[in-house]
N, C-alpha and C. Protein backbone atom coordinates (compact mmCIF):
# COMPACT_ATOMS: atom_id res chain seq x y z
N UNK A 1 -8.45 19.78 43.76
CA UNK A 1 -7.43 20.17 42.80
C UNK A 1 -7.48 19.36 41.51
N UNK A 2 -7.27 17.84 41.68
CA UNK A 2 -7.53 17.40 40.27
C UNK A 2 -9.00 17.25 39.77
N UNK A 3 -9.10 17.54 38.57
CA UNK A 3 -9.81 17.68 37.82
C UNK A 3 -10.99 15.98 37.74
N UNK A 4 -10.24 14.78 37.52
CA UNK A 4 -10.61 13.79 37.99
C UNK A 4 -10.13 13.32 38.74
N UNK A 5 -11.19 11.90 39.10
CA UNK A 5 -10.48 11.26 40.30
C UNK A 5 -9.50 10.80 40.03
N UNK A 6 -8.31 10.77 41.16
CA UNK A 6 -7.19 9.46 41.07
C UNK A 6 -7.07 8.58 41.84
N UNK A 7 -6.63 7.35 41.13
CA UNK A 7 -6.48 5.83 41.66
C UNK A 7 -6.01 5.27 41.25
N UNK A 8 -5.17 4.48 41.86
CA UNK A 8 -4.00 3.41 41.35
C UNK A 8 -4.50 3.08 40.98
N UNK A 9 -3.58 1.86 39.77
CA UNK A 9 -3.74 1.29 38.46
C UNK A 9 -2.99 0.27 38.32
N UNK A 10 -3.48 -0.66 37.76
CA UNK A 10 -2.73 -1.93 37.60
C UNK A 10 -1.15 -1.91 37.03
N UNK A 11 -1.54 -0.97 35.87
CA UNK A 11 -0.37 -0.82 34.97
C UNK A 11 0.58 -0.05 35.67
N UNK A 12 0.31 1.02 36.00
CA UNK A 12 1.42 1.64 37.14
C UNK A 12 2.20 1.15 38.13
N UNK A 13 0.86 0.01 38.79
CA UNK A 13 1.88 -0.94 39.82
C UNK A 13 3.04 -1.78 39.28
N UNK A 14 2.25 -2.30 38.21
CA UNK A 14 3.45 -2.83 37.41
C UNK A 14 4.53 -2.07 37.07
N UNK A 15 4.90 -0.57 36.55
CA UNK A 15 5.72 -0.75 36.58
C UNK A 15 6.46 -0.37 37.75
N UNK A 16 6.29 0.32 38.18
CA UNK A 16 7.04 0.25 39.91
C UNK A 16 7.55 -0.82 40.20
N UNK A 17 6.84 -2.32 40.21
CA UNK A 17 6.97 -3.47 40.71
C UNK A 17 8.20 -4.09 39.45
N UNK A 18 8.50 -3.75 38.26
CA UNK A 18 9.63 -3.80 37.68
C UNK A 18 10.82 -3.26 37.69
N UNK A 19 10.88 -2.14 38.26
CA UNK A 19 11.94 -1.22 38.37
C UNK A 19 12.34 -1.56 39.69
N UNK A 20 11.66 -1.45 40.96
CA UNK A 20 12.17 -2.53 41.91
C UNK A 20 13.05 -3.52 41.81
N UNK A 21 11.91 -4.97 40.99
CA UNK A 21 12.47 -5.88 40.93
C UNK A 21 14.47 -5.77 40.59
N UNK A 22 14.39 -5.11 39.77
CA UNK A 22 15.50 -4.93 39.04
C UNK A 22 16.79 -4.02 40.19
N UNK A 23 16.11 -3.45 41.06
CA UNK A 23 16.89 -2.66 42.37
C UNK A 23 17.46 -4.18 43.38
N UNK A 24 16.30 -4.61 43.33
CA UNK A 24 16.33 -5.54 44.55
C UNK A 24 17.59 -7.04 43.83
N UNK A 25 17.16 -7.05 42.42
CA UNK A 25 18.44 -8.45 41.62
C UNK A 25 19.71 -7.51 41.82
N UNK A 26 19.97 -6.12 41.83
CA UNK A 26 21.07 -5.69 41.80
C UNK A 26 21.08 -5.32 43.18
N UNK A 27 20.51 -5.78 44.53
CA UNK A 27 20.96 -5.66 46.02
C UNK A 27 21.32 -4.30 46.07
N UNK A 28 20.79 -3.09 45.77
CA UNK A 28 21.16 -1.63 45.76
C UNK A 28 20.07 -0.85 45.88
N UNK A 29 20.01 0.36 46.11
CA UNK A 29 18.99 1.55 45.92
C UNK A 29 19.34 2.06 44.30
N UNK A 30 20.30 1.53 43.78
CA UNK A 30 20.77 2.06 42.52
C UNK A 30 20.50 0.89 41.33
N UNK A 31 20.17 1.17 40.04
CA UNK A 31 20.03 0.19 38.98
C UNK A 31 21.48 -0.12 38.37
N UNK A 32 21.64 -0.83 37.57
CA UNK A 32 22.37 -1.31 36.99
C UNK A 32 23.41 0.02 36.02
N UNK A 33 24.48 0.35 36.33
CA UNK A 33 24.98 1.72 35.57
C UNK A 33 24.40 2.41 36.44
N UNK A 34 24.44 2.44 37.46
CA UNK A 34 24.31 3.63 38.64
C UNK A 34 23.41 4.29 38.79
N UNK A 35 22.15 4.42 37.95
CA UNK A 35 20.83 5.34 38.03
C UNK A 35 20.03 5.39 38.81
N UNK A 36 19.76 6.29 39.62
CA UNK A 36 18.72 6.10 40.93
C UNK A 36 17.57 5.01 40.73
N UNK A 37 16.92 4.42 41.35
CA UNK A 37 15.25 3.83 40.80
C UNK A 37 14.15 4.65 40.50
N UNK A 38 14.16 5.77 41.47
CA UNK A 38 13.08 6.84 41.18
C UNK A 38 13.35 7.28 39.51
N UNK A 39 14.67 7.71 39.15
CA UNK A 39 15.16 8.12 37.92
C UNK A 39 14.93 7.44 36.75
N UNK A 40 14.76 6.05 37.01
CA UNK A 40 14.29 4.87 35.91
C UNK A 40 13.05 4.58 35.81
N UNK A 41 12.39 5.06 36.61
CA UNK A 41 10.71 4.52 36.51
C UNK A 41 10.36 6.17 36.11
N UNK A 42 11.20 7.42 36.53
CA UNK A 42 10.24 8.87 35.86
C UNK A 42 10.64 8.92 34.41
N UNK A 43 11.82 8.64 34.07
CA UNK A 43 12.35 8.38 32.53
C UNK A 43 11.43 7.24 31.60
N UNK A 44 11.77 6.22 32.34
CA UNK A 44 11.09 4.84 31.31
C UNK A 44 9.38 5.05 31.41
N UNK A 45 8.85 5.66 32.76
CA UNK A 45 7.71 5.26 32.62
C UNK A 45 6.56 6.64 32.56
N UNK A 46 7.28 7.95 32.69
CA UNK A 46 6.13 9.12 32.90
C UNK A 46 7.08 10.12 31.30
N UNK A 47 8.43 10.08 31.66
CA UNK A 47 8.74 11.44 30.64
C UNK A 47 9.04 11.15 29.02
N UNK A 48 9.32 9.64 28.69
CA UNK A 48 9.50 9.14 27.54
C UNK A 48 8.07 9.51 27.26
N UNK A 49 7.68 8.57 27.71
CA UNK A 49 6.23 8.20 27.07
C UNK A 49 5.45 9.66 26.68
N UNK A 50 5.46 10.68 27.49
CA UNK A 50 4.43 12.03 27.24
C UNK A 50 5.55 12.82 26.78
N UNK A 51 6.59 13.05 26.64
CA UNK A 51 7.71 13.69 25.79
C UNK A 51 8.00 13.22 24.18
N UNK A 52 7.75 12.32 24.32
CA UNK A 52 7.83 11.58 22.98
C UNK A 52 9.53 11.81 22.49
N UNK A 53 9.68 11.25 21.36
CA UNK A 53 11.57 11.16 20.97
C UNK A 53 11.30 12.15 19.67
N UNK A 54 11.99 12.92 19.57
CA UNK A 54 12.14 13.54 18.13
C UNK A 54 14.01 13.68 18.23
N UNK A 55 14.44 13.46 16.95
CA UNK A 55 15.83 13.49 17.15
C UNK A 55 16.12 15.08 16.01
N UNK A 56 15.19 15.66 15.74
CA UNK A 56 15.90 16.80 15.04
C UNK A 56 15.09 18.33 15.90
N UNK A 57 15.24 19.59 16.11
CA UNK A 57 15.11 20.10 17.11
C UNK A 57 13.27 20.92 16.29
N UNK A 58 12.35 21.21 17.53
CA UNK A 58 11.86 21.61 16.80
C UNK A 58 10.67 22.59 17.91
N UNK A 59 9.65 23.21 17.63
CA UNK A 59 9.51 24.39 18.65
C UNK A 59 7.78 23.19 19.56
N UNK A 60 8.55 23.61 20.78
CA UNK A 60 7.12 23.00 21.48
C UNK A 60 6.13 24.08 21.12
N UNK A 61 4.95 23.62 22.34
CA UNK A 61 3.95 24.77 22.62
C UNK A 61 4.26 25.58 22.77
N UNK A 62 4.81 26.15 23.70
CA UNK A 62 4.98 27.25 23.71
C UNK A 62 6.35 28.17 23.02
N UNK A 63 6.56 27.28 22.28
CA UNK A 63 7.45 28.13 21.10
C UNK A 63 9.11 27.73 21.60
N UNK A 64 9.36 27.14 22.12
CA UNK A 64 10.67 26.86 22.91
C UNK A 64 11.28 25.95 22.20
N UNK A 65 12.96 26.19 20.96
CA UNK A 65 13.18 24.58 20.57
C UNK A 65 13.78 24.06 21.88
N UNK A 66 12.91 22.54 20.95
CA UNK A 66 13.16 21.32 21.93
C UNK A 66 13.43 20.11 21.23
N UNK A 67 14.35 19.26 21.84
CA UNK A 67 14.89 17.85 20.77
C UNK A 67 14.85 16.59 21.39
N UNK A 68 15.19 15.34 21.46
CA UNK A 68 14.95 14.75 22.17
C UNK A 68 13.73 14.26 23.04
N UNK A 69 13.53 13.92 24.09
CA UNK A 69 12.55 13.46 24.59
C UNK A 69 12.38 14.98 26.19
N UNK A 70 12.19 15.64 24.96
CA UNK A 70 11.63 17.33 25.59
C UNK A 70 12.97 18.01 25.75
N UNK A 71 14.12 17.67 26.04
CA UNK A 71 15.14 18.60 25.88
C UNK A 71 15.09 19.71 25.27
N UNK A 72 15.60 20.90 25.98
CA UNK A 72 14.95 22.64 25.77
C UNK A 72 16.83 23.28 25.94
N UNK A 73 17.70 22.75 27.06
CA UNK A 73 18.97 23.38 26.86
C UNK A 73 19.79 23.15 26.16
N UNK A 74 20.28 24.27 25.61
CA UNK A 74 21.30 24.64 24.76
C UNK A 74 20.59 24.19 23.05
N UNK A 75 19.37 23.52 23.05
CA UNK A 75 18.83 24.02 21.69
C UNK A 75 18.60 24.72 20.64
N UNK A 76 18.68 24.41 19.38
CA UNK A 76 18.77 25.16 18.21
C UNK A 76 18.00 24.93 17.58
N UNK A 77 17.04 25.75 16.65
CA UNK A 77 16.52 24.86 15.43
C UNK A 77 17.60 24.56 14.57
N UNK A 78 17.58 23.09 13.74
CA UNK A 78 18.35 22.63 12.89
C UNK A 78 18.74 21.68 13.15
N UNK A 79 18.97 21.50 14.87
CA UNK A 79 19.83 20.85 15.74
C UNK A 79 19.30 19.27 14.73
N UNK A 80 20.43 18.24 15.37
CA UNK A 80 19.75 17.10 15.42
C UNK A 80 20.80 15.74 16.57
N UNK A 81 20.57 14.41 16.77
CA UNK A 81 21.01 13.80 17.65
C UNK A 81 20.76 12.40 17.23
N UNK A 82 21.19 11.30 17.38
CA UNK A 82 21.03 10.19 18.13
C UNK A 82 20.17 9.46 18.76
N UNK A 83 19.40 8.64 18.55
CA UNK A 83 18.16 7.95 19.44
C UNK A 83 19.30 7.38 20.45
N UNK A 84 20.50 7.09 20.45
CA UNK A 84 21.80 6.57 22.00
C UNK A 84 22.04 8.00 22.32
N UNK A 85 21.99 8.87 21.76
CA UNK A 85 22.44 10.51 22.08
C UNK A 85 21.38 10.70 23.09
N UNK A 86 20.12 11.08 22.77
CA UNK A 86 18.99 11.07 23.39
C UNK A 86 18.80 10.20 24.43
N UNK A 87 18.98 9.33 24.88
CA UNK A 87 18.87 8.39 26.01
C UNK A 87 19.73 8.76 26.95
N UNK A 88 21.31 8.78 26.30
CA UNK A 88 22.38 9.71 26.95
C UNK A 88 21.70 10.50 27.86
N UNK A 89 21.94 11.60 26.88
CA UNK A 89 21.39 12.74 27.50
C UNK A 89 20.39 13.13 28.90
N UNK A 90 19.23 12.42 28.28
CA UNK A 90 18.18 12.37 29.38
C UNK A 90 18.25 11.73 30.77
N UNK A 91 18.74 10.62 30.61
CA UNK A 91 19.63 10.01 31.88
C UNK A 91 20.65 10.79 32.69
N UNK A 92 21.53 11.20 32.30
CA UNK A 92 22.48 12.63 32.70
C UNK A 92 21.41 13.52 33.12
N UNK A 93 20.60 13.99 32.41
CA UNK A 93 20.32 15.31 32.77
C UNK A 93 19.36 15.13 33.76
N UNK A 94 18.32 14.45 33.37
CA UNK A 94 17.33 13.99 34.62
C UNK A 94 18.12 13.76 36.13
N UNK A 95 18.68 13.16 36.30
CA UNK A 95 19.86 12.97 37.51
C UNK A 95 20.31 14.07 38.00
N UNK A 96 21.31 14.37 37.03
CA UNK A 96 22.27 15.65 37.67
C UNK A 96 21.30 16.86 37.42
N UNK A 97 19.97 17.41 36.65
CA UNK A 97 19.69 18.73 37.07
C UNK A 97 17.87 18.31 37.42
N UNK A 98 17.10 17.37 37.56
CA UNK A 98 16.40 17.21 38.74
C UNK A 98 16.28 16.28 39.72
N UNK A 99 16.72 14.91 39.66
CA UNK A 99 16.97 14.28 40.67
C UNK A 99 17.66 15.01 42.25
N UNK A 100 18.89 15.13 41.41
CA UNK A 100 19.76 15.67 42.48
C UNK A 100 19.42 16.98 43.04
N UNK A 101 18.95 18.02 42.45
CA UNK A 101 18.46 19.04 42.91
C UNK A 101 17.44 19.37 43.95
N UNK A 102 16.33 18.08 43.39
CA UNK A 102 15.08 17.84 44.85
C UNK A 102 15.58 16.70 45.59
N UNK A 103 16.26 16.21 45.80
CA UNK A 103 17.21 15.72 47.30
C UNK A 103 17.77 16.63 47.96
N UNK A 104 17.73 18.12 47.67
CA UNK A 104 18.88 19.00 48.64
C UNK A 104 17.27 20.11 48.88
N UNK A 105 16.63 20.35 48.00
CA UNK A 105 15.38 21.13 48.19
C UNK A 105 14.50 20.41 48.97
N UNK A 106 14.00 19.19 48.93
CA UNK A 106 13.08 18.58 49.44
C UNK A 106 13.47 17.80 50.53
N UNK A 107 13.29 18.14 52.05
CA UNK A 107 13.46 17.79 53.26
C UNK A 107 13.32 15.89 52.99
N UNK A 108 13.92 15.12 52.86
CA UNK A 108 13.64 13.81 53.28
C UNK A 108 13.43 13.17 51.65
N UNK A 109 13.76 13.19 50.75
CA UNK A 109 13.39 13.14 49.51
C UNK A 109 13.48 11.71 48.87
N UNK A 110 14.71 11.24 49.24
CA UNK A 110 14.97 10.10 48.96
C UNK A 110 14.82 8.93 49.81
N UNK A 111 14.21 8.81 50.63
CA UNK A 111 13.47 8.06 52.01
C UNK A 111 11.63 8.35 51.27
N UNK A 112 11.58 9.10 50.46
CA UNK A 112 9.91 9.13 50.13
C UNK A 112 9.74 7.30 49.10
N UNK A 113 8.32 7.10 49.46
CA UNK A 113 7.98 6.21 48.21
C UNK A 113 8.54 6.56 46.84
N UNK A 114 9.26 5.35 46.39
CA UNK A 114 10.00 5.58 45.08
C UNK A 114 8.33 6.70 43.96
N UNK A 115 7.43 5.89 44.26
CA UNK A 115 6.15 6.49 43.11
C UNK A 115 6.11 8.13 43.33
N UNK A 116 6.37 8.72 44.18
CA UNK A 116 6.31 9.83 44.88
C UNK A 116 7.59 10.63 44.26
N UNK A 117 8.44 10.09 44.53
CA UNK A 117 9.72 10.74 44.10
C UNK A 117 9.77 10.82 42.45
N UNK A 118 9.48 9.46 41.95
CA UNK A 118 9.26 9.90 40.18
C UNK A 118 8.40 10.58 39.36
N UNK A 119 7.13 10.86 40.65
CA UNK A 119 6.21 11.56 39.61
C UNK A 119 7.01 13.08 39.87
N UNK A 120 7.77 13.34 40.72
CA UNK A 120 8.01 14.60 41.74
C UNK A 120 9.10 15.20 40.27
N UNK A 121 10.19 14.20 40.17
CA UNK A 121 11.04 14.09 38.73
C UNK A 121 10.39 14.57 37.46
N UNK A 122 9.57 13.92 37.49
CA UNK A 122 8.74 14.27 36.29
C UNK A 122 8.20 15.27 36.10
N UNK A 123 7.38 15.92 37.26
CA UNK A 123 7.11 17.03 36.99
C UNK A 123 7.77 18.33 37.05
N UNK A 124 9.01 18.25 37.47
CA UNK A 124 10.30 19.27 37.42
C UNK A 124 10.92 19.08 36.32
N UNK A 125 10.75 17.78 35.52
CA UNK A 125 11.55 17.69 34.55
C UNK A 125 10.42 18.58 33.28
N UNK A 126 9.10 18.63 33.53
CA UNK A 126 8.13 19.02 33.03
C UNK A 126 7.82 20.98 33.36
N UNK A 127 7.67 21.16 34.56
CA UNK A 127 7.39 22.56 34.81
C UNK A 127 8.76 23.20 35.50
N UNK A 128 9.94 22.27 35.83
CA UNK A 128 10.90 23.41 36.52
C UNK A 128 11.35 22.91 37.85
N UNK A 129 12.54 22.82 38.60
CA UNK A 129 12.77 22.27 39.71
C UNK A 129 12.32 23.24 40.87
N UNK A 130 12.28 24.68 40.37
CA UNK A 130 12.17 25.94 40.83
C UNK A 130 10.79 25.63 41.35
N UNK A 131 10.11 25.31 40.59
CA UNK A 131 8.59 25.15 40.79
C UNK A 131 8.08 24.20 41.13
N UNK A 132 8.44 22.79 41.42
CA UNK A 132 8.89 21.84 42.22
C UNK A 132 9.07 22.55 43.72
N UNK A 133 10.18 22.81 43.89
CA UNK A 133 10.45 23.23 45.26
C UNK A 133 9.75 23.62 46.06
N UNK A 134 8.89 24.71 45.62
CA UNK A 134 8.31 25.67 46.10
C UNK A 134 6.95 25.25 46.22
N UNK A 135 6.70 24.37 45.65
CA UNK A 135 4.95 23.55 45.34
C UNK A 135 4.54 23.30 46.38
N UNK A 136 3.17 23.39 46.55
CA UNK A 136 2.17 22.63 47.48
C UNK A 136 2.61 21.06 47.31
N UNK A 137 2.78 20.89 46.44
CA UNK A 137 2.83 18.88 46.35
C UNK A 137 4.64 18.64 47.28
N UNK A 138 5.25 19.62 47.25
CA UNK A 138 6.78 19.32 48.01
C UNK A 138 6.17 19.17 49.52
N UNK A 139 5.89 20.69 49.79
CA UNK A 139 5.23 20.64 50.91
C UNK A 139 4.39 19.59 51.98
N UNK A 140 3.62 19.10 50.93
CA UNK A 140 2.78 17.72 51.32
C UNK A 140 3.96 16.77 51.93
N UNK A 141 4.46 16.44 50.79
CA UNK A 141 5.74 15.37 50.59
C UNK A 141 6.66 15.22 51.81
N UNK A 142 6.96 16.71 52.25
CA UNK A 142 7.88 16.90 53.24
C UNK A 142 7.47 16.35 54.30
N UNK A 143 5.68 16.52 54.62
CA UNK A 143 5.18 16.20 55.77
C UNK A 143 4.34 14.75 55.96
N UNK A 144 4.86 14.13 54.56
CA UNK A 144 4.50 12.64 54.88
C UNK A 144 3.16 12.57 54.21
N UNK A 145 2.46 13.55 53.80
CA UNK A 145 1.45 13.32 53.39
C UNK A 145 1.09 13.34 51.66
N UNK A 146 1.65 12.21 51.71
CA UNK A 146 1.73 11.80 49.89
C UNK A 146 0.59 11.42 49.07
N UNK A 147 -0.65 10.84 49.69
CA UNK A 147 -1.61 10.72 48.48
C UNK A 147 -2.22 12.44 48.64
N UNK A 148 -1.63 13.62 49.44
CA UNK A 148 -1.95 14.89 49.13
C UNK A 148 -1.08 15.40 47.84
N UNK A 149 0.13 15.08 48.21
CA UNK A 149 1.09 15.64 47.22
C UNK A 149 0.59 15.11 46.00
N UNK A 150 0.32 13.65 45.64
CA UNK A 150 0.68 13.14 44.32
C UNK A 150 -0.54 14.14 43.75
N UNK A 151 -2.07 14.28 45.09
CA UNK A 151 -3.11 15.32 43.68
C UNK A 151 -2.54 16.88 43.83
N UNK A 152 -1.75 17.27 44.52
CA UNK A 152 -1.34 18.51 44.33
C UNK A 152 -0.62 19.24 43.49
N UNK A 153 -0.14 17.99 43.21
CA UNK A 153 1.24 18.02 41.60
C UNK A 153 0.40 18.25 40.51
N UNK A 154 -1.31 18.01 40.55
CA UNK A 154 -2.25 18.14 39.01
C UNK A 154 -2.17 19.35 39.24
N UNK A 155 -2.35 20.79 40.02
CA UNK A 155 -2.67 21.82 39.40
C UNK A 155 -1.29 22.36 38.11
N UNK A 156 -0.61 21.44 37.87
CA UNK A 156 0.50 21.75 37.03
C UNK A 156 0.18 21.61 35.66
N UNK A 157 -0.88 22.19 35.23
CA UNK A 157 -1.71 21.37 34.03
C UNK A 157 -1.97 22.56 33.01
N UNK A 158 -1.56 23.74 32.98
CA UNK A 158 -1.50 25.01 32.00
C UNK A 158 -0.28 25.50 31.47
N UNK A 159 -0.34 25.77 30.53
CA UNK A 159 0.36 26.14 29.20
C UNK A 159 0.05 27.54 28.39
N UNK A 160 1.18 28.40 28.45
CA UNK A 160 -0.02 29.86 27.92
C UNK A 160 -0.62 30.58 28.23
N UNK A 161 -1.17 30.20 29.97
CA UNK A 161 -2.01 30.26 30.93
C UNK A 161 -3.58 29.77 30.79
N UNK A 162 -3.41 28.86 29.85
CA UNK A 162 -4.81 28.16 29.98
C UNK A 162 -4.54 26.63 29.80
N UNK A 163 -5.55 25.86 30.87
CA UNK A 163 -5.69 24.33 30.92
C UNK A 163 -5.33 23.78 29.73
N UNK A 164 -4.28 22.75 29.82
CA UNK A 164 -4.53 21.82 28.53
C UNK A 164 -4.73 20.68 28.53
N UNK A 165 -5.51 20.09 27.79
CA UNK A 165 -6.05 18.49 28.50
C UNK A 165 -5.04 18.05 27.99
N UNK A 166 -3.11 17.62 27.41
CA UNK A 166 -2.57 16.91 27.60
C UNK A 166 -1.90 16.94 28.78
N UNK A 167 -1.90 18.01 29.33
CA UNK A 167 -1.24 18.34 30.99
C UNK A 167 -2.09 17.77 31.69
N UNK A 168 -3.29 17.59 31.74
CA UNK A 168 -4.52 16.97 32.45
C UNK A 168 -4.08 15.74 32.53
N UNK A 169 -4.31 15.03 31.44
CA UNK A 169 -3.76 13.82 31.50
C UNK A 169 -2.48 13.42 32.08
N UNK A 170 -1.39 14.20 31.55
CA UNK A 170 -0.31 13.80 32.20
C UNK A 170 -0.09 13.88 33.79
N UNK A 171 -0.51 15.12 34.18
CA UNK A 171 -0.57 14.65 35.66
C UNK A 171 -1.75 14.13 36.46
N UNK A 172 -2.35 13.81 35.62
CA UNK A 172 -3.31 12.80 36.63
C UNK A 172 -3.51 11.41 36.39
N UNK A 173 -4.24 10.85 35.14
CA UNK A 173 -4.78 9.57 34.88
C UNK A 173 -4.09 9.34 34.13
N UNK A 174 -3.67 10.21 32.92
CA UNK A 174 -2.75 9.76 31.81
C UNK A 174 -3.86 9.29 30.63
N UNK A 175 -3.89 8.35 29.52
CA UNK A 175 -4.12 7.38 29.06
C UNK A 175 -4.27 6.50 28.21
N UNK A 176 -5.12 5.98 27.45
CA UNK A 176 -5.11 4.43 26.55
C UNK A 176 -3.61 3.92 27.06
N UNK A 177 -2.24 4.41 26.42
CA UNK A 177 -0.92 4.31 26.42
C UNK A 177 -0.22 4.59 27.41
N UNK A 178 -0.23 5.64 28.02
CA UNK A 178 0.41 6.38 28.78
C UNK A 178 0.27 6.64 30.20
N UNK A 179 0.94 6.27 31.27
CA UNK A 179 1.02 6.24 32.87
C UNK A 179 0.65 7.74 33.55
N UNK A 180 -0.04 8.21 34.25
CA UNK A 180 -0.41 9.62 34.43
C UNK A 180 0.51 9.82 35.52
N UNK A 181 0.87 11.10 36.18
CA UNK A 181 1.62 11.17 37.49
C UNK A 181 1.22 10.35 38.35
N UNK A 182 0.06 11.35 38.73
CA UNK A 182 -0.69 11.22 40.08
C UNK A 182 -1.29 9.38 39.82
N UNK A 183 -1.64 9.07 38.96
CA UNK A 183 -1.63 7.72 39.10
C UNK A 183 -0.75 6.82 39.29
N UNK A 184 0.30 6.87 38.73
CA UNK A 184 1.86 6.53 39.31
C UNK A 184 2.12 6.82 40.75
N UNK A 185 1.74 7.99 40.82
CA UNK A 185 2.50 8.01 42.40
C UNK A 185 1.54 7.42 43.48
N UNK A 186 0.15 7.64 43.45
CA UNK A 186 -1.12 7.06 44.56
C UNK A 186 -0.62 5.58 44.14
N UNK A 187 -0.08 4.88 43.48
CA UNK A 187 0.26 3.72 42.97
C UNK A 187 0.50 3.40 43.86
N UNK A 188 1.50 3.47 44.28
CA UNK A 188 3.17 3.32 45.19
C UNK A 188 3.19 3.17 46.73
N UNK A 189 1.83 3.97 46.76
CA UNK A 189 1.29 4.04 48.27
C UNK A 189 1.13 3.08 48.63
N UNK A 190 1.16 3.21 50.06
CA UNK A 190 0.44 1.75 51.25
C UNK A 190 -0.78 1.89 51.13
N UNK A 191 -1.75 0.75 51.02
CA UNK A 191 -3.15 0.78 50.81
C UNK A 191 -3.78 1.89 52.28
């Protein structure tokens, strides 16, 4: 399925191994202001970074306005926001419409490796929770078998209906800058 190989990465471990840290000083499954951990490492470390911030609204690829760091609902062209608006936002929304959504779709969801669960975020926050659900990579997930899921999540890589090598990247290796899924999530794994 993926296109290249995947393999954990230094930088990925790291950040996992920060967002932790920061679970474990606050003695919780939750960060500081209540945010899941999975939710802080798919935000800070997979959807900022390949979403990028624009604060005035404007048309993705495929023609859809979008503002913020990919925000698509209730968009306008013209729109505009807040770099604290935008953070807002994405935090809320990531949570309440995919976090929470693949904890009730996905058999065992929040018991998965945190790396597993954020790339899982990410890519619902990216192709759809709908399409999430229903995925070969859930499937995997459900049955414990996660370095299947994390490469099953790459066939999510078309736009238009043809390959695009920033979807390539994003769900697999990522790079120079930027954390890929599937490298994030094989991260996370037990050797």
């Amino acid at each position: 399925m993926p296109i290249n190989k995947i393999l954990p990465s230094r930088r990925a471990k790291s950040a996992i191994a920060t967002v932790m840290a920061a679970v474990i000083a606050g003695s919780a499954a939750l960060l500081p202001g209540g945010t899941p951990a999975p939710v802080t490492l798919a935000v800070d470390h997979l959807i900022k970074p390949w979403e990028g911030l624009h604060t005035r609204a404007y048309l993705d690829i495929v023609k859809v306005p979008t503002i913020c760091y990919g925000e698509t609902k209730g968009v306008k062209l013209g729109m505009t926001k807040t770099v604290a608006q935008c953070e807002t936002m994405l935090i809320e929304r990531v949570t309440a419409d995919y976090y929470t959504p693949l904890t009730k779709c996905i058999t065992g969801f929040t018991k998965m490796p945190v790396s597993v669960q954020a790339s899982m975020i990410s890519g619902a926050y990216n192709f759809g929770v709908g399409g999430m659900c229903g995925s070969s990579a859930a499937r995997f997930a459900k049955a414990g078998q996660y370095r299947q899921a994390c490469e099953a999540q790459t066939a999510w890589n078309k736009a238009g209906g043809r390959v695009v090598d920033g979807l390539v990247k994003r769900r697999e290796m990522g790079d120079a800058q930027r954390i890929g899924e599937a490298e994030l999530c094989v991260s996370g794994l037990p050797a």
